[in-house]
PDB file of N, CA and C in Angstrom:
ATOM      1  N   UNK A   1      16.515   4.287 -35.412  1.00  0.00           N
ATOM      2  CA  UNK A   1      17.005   4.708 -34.120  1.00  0.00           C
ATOM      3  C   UNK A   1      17.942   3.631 -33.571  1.00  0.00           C
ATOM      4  N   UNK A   2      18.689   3.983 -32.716  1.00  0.00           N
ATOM      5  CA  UNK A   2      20.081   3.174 -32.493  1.00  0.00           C
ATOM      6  C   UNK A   2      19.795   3.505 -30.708  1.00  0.00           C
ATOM      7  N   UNK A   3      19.732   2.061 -30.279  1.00  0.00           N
ATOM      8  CA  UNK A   3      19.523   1.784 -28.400  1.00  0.00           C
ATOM      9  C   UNK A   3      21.279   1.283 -27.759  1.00  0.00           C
ATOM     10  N   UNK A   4      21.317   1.639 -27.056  1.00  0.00           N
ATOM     11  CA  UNK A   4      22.628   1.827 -26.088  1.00  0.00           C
ATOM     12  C   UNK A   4      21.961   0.106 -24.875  1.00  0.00           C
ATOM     13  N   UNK A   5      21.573  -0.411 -25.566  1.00  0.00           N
ATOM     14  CA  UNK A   5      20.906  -1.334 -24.581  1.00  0.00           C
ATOM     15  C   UNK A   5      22.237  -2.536 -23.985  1.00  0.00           C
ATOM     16  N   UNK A   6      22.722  -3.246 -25.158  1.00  0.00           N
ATOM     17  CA  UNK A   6      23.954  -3.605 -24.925  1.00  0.00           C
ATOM     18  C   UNK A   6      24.734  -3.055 -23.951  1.00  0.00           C
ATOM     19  N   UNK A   7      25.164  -2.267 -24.488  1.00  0.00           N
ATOM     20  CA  UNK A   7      26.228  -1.316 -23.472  1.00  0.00           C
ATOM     21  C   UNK A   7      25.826  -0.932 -21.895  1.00  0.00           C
ATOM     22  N   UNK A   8      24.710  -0.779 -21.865  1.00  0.00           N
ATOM     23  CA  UNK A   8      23.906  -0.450 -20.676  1.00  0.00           C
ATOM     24  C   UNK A   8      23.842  -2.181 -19.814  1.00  0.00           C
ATOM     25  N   UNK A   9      23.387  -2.926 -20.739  1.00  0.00           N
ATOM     26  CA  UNK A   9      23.080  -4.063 -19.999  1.00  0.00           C
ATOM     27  C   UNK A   9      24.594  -4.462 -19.412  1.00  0.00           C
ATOM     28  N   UNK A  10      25.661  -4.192 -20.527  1.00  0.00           N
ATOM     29  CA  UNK A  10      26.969  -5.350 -20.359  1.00  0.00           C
ATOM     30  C   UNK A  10      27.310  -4.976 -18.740  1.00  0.00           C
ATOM     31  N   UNK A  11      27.177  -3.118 -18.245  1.00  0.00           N
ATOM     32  CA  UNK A  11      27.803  -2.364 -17.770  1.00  0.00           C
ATOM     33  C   UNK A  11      27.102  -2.597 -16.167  1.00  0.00           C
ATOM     34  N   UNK A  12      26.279  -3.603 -16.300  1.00  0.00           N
ATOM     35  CA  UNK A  12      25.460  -4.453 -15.051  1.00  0.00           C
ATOM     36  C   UNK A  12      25.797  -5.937 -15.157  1.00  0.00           C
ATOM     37  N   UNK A  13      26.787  -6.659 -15.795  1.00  0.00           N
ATOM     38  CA  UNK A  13      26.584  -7.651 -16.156  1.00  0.00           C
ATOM     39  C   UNK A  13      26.113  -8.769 -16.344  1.00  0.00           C
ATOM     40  N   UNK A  14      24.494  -8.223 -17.348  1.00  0.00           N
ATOM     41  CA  UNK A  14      23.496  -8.654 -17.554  1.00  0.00           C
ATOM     42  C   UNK A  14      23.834  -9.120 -19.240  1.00  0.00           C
ATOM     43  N   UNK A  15      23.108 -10.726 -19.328  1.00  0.00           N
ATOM     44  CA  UNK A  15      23.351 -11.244 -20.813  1.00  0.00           C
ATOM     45  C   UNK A  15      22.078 -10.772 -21.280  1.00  0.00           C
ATOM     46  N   UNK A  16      21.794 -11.120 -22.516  1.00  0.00           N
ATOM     47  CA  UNK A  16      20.550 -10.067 -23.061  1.00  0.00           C
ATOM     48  C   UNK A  16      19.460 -11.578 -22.879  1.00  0.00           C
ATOM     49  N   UNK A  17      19.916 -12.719 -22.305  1.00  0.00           N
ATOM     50  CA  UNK A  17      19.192 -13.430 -21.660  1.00  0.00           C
ATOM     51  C   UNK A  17      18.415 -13.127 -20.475  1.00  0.00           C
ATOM     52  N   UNK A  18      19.224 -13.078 -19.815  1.00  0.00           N
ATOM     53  CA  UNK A  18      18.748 -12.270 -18.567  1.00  0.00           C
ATOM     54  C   UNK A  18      18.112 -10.978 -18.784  1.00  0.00           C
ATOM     55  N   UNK A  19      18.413  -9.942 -19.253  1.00  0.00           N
ATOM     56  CA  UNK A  19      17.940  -8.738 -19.286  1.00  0.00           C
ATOM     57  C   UNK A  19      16.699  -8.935 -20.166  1.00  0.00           C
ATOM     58  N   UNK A  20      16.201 -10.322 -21.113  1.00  0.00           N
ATOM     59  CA  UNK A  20      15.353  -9.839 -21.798  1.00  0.00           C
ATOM     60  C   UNK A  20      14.066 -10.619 -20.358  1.00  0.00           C
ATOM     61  N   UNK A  21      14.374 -11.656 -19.791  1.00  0.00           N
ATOM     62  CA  UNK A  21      13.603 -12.306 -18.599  1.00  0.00           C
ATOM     63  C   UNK A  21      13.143 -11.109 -17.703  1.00  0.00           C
ATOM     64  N   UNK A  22      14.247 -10.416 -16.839  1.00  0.00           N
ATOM     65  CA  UNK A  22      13.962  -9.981 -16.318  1.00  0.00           C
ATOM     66  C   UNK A  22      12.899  -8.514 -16.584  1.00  0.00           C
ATOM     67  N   UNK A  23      13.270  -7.779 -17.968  1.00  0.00           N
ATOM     68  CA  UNK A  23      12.444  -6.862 -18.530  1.00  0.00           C
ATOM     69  C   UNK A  23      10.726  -7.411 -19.251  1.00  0.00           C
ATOM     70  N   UNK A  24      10.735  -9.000 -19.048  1.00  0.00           N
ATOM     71  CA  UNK A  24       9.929  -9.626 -19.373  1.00  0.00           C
ATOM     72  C   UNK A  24       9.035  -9.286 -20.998  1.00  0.00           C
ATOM     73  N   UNK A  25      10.460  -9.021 -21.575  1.00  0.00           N
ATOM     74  CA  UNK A  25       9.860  -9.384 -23.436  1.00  0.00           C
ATOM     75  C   UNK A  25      10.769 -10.604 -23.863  1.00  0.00           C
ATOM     76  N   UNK A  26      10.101 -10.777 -24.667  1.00  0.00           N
ATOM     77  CA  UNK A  26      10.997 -12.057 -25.869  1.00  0.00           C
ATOM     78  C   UNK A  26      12.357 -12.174 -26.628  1.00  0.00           C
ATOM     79  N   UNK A  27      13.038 -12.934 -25.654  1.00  0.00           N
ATOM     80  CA  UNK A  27      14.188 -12.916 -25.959  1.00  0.00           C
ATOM     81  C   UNK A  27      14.432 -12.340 -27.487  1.00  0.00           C
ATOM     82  N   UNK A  28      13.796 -13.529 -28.608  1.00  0.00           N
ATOM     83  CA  UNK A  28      14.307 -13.000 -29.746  1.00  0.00           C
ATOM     84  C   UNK A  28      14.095 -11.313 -30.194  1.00  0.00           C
ATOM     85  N   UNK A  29      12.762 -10.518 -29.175  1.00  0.00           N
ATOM     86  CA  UNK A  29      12.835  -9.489 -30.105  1.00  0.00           C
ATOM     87  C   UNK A  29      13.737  -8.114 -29.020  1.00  0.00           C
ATOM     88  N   UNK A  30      14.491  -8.641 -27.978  1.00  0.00           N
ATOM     89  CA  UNK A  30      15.273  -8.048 -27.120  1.00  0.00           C
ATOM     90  C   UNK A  30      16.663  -8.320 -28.121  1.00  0.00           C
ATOM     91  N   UNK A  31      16.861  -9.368 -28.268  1.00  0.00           N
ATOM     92  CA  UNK A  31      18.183  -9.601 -29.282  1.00  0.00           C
ATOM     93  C   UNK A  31      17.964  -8.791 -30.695  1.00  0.00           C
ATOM     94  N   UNK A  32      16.748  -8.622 -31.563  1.00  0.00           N
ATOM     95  CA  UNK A  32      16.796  -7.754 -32.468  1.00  0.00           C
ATOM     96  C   UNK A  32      16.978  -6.567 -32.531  1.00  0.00           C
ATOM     97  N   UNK A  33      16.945  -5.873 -30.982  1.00  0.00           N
ATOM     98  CA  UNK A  33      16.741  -4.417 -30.606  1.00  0.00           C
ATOM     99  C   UNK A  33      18.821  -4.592 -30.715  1.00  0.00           C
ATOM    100  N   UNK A  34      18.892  -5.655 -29.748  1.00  0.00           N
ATOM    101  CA  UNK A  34      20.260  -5.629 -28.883  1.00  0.00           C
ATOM    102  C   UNK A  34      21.169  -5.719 -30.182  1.00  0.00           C
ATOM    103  N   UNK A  35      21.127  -6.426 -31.575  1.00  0.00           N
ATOM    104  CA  UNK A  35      21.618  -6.506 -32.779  1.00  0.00           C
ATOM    105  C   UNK A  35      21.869  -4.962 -33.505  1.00  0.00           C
ATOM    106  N   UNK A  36      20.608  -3.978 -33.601  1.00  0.00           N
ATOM    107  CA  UNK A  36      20.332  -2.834 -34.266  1.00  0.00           C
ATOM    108  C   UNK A  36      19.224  -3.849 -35.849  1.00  0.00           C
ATOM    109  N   UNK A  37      18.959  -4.944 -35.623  1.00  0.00           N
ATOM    110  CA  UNK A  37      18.094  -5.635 -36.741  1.00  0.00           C
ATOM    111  C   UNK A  37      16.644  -4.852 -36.623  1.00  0.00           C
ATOM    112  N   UNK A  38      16.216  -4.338 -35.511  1.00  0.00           N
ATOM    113  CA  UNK A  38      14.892  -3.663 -35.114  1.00  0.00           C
ATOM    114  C   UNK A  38      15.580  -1.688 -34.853  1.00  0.00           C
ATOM    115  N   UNK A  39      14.991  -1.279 -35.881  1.00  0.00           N
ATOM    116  CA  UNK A  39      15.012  -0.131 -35.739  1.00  0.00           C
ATOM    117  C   UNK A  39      14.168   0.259 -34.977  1.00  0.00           C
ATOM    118  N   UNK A  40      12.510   0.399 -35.427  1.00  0.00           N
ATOM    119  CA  UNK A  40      11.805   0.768 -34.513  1.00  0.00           C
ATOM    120  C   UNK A  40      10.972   0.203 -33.738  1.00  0.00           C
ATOM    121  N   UNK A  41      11.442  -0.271 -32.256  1.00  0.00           N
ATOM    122  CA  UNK A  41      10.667  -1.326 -31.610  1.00  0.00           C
ATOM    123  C   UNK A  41       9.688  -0.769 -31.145  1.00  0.00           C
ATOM    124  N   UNK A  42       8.632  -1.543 -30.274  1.00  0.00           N
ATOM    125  CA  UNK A  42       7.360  -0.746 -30.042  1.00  0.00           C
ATOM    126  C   UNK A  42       8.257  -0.370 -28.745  1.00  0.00           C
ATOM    127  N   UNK A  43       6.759   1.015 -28.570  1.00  0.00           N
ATOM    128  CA  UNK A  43       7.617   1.365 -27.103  1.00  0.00           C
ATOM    129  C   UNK A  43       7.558   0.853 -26.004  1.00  0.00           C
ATOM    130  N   UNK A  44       6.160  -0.055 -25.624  1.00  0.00           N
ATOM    131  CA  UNK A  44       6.233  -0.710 -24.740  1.00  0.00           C
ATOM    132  C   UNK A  44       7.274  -1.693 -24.598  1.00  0.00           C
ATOM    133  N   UNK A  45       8.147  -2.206 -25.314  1.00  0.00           N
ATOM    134  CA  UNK A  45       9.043  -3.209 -25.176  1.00  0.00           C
ATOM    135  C   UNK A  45      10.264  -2.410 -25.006  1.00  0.00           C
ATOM    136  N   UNK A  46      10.605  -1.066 -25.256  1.00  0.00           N
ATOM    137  CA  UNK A  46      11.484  -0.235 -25.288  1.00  0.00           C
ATOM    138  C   UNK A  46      11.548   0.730 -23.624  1.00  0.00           C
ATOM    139  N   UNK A  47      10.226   0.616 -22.927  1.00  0.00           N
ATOM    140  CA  UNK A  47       9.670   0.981 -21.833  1.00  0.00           C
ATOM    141  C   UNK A  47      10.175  -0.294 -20.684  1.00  0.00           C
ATOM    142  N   UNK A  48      10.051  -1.216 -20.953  1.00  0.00           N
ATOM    143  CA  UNK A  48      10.469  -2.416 -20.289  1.00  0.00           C
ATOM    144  C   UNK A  48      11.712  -2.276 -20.348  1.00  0.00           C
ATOM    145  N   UNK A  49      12.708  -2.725 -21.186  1.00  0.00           N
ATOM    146  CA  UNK A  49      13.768  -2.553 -20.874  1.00  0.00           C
ATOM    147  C   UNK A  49      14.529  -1.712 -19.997  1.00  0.00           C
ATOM    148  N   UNK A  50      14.210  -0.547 -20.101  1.00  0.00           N
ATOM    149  CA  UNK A  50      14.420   1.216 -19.697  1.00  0.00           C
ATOM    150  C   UNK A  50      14.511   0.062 -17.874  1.00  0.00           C
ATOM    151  N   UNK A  51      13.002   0.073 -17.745  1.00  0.00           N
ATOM    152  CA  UNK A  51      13.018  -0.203 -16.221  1.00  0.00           C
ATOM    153  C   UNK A  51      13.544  -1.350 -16.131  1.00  0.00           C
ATOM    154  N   UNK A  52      13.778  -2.511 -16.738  1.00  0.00           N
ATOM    155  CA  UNK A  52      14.571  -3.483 -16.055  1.00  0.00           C
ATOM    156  C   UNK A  52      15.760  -3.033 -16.001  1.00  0.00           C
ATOM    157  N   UNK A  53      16.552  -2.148 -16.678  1.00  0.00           N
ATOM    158  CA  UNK A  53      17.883  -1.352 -16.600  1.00  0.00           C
ATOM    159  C   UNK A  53      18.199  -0.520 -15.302  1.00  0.00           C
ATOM    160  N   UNK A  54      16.772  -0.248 -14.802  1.00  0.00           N
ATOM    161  CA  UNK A  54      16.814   1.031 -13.924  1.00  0.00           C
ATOM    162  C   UNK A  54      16.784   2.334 -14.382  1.00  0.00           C
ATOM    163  N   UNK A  55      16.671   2.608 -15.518  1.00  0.00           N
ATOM    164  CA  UNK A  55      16.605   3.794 -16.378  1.00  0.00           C
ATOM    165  C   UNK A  55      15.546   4.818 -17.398  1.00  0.00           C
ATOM    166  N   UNK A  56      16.343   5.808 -17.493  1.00  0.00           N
ATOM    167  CA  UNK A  56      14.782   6.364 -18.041  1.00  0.00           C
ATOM    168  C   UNK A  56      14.919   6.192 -19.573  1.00  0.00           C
ATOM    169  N   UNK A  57      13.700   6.057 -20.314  1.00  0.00           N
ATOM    170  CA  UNK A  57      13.184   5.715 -21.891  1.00  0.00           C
ATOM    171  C   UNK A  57      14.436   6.247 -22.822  1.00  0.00           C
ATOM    172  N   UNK A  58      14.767   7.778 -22.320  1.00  0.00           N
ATOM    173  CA  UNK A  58      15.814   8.553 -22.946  1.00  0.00           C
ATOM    174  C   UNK A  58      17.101   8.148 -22.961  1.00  0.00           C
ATOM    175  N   UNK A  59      17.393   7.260 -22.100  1.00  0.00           N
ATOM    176  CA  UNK A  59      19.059   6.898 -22.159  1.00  0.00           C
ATOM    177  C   UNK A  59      19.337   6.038 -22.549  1.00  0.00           C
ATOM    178  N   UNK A  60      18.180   5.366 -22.894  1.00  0.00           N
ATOM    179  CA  UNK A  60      18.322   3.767 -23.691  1.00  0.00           C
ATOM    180  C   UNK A  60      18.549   4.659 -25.456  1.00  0.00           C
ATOM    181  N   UNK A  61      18.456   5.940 -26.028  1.00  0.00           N
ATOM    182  CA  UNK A  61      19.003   5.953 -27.641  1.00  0.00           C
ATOM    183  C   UNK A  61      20.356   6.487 -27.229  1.00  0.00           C
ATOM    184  N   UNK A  62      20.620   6.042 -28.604  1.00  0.00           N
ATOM    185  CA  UNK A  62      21.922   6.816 -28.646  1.00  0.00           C
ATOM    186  C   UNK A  62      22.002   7.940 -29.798  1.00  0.00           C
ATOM    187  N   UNK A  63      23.083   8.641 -28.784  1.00  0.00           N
ATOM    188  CA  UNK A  63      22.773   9.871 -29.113  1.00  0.00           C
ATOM    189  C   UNK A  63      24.231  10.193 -30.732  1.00  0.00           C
ATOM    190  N   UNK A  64      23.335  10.623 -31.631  1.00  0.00           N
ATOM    191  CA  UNK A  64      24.011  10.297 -32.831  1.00  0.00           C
ATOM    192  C   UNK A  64      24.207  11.848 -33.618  1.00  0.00           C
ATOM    193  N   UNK A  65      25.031  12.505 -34.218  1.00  0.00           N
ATOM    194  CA  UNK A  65      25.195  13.749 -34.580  1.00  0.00           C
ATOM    195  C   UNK A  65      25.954  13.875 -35.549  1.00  0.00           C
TER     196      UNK A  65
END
């Protein structure tokens, strides 16, 4: 699965430093999501993000066809 997290974060201009603090997971495994190195992250760490974004679970994939 492929996360729009980058794009979402840049578009607040949030570093994935910040966005991983403030969503309160671990930098390194916010940067593996933020890379595409983590396909499937757990969801609670995928749930965090969502709300430190302001957003819902669903708009953090991207949508691929």
């Amino acid at each position: 699965m492929e996360f729009r997290i980058k794009e979402l974060a840049r578009a607040q201009d949030l570093t994935a430093e910040e966005l991983a603090q403030r969503a309160g997971v671990r930098y390194s495994a916010l940067k593996n999501i933020w890379q595409g190195r983590t396909r499937d992250p757990k969801y609670m760490t995928v749930r965090a993000i969502a709300r430190a974004l302001g957003v819902p679970v669903e708009q953090l994939e991207r949508q691929t066809a």
